[in-house]
N, C-alpha and C. Protein backbone atom coordinates (compact mmCIF):
# COMPACT_ATOMS: atom_id res chain seq x y z
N UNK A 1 -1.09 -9.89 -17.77
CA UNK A 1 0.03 -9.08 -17.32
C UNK A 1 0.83 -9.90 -16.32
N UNK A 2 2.21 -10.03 -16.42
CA UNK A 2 3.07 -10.63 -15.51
C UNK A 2 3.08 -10.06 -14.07
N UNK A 3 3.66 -11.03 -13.03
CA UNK A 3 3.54 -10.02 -11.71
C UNK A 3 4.81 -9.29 -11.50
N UNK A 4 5.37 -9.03 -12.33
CA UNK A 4 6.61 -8.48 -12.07
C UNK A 4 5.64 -6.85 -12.84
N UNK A 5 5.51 -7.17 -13.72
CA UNK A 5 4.88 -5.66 -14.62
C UNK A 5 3.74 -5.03 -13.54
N UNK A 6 2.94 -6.17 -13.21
CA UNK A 6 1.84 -5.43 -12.20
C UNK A 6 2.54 -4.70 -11.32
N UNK A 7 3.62 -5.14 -10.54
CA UNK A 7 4.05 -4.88 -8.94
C UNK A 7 5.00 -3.31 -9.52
N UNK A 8 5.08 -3.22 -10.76
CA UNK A 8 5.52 -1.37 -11.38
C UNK A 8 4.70 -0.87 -11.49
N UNK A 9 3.66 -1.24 -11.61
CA UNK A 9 2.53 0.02 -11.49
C UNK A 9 2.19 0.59 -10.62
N UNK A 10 1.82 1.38 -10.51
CA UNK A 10 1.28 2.24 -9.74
C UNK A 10 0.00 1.94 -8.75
N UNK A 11 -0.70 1.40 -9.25
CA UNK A 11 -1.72 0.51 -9.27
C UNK A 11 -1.32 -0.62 -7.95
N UNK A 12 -0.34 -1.25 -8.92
CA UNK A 12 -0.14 -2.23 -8.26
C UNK A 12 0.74 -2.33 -7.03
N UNK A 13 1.32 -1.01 -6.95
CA UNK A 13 2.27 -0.71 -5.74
C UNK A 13 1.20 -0.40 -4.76
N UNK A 14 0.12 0.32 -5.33
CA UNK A 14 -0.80 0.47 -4.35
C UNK A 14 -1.52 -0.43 -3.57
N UNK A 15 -2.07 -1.60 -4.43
CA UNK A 15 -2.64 -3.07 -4.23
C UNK A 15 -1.63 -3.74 -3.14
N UNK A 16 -0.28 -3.90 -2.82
CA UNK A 16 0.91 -4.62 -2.14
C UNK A 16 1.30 -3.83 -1.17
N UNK A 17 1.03 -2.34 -1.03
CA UNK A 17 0.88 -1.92 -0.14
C UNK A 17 -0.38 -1.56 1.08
N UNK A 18 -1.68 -1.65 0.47
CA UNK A 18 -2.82 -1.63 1.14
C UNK A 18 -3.00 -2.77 1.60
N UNK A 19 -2.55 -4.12 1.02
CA UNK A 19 -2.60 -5.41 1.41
C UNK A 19 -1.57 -6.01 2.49
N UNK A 20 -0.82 -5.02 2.41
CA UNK A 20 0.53 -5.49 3.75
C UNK A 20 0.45 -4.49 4.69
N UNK A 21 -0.52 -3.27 4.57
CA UNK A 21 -0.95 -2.63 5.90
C UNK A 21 -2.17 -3.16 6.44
N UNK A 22 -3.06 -4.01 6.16
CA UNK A 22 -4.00 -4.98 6.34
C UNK A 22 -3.75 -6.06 6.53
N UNK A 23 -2.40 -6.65 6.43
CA UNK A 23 -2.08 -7.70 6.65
C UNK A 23 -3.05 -9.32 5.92
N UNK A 24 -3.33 -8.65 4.54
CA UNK A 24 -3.69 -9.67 3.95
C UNK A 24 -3.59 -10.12 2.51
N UNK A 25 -1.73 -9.74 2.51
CA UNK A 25 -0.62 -10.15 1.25
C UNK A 25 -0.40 -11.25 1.47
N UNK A 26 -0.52 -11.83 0.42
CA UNK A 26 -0.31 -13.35 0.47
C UNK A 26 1.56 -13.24 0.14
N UNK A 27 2.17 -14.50 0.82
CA UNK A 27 2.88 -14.96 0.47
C UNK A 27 4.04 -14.60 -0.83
N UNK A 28 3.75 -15.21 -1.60
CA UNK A 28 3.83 -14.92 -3.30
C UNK A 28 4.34 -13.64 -3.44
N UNK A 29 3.05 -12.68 -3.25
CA UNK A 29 2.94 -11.25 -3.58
C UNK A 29 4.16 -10.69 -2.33
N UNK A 30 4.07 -10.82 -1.40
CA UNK A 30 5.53 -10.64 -0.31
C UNK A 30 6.98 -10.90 -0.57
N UNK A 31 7.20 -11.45 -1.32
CA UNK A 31 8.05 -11.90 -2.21
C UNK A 31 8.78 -11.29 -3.29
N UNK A 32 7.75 -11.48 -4.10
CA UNK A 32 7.50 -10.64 -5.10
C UNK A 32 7.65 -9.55 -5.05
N UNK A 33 7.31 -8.67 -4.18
CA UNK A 33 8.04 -7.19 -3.60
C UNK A 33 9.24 -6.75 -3.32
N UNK A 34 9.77 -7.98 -2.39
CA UNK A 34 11.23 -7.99 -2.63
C UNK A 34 12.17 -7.96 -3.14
N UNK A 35 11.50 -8.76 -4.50
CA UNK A 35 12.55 -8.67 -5.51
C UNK A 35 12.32 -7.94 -6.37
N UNK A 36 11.80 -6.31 -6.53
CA UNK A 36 12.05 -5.33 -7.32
C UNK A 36 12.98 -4.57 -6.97
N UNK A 37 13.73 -4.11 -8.28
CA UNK A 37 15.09 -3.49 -8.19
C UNK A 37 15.15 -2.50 -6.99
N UNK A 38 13.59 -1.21 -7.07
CA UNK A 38 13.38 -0.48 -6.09
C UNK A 38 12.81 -0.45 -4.60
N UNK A 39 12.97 0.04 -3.81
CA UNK A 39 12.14 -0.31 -2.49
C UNK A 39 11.45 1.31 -2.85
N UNK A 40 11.66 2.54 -3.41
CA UNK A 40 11.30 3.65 -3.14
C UNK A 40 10.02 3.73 -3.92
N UNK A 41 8.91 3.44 -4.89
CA UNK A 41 7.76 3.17 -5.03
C UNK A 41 7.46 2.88 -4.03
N UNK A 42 7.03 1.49 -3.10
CA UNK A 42 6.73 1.39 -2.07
C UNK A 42 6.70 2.14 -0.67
N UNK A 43 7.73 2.87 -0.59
CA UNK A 43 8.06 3.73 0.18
C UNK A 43 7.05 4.82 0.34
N UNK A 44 7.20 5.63 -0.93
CA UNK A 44 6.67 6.69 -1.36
C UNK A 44 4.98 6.28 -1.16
N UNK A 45 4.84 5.12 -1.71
CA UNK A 45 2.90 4.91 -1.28
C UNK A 45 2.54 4.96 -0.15
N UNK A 46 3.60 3.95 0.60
CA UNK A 46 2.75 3.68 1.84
C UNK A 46 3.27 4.65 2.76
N UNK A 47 3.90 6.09 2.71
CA UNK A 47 4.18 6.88 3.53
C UNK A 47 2.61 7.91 3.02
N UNK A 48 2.15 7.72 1.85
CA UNK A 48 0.94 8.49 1.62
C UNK A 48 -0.04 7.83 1.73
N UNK A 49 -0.32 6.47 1.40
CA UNK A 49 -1.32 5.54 2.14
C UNK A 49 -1.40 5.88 3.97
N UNK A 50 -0.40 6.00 4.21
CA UNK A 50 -0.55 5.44 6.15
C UNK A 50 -1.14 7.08 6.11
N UNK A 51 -0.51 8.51 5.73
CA UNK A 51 -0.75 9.61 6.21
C UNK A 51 -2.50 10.00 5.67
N UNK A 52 -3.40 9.08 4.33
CA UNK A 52 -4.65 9.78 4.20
C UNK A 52 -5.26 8.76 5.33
N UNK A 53 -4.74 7.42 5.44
CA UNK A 53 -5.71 6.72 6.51
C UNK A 53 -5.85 7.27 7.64
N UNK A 54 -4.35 7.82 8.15
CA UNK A 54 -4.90 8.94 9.59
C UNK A 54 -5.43 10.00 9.32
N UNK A 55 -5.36 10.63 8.24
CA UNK A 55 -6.37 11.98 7.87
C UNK A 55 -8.10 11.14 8.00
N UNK A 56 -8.27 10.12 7.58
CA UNK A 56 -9.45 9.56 7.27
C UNK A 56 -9.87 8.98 8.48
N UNK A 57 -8.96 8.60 9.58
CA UNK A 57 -9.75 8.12 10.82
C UNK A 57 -10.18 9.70 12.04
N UNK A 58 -8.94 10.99 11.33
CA UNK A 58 -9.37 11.82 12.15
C UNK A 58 -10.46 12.03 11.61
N UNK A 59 -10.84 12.54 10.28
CA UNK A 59 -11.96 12.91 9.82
C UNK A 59 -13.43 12.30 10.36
N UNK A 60 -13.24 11.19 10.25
CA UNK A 60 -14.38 10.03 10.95
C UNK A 60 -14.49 10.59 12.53
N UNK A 61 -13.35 10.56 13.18
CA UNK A 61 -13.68 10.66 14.26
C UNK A 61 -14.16 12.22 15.06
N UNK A 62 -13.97 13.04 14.10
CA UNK A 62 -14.11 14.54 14.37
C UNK A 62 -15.67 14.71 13.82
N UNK A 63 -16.07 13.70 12.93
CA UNK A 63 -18.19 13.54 12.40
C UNK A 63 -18.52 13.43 13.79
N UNK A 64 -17.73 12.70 13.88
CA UNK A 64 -18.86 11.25 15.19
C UNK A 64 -18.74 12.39 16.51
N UNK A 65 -17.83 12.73 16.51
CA UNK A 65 -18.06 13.57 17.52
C UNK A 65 -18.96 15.39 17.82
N UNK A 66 -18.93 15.54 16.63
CA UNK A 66 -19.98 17.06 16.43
C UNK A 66 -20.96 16.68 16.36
């Protein structure tokens, strides 16, 4: 599969976005993001990526504490 086809998936929007909130997108793939027609896939993930990771650190932190 080409990286242009990966970086439309769904999948793969997910992969370029979990990797650039971790800060461990390479290069290439940073790039490569840029130059899709849309920015709103990305958008749309990582506004629901960032909101389950804070659901998931409250959750963690609301165990640890009961």
């Amino acid at each position: 599969m080409s990286e242009s086809k990966q970086s439309n998936s769904l999948w793969g929007v997910f992969k370029s976005v979990a990797a650039s909130v971790f800060g461990v997108q390479s290069h290439q793939n940073y790039e490569n993001d840029f130059q899709q027609k849309s920015f709103v896939p990305f958008l749309l993930v990582g506004i629901v990526f960032v909101i389950a990771l804070i659901l998931g650190l409250v959750a963690v932190v609301n165990i640890a504490l009961n």
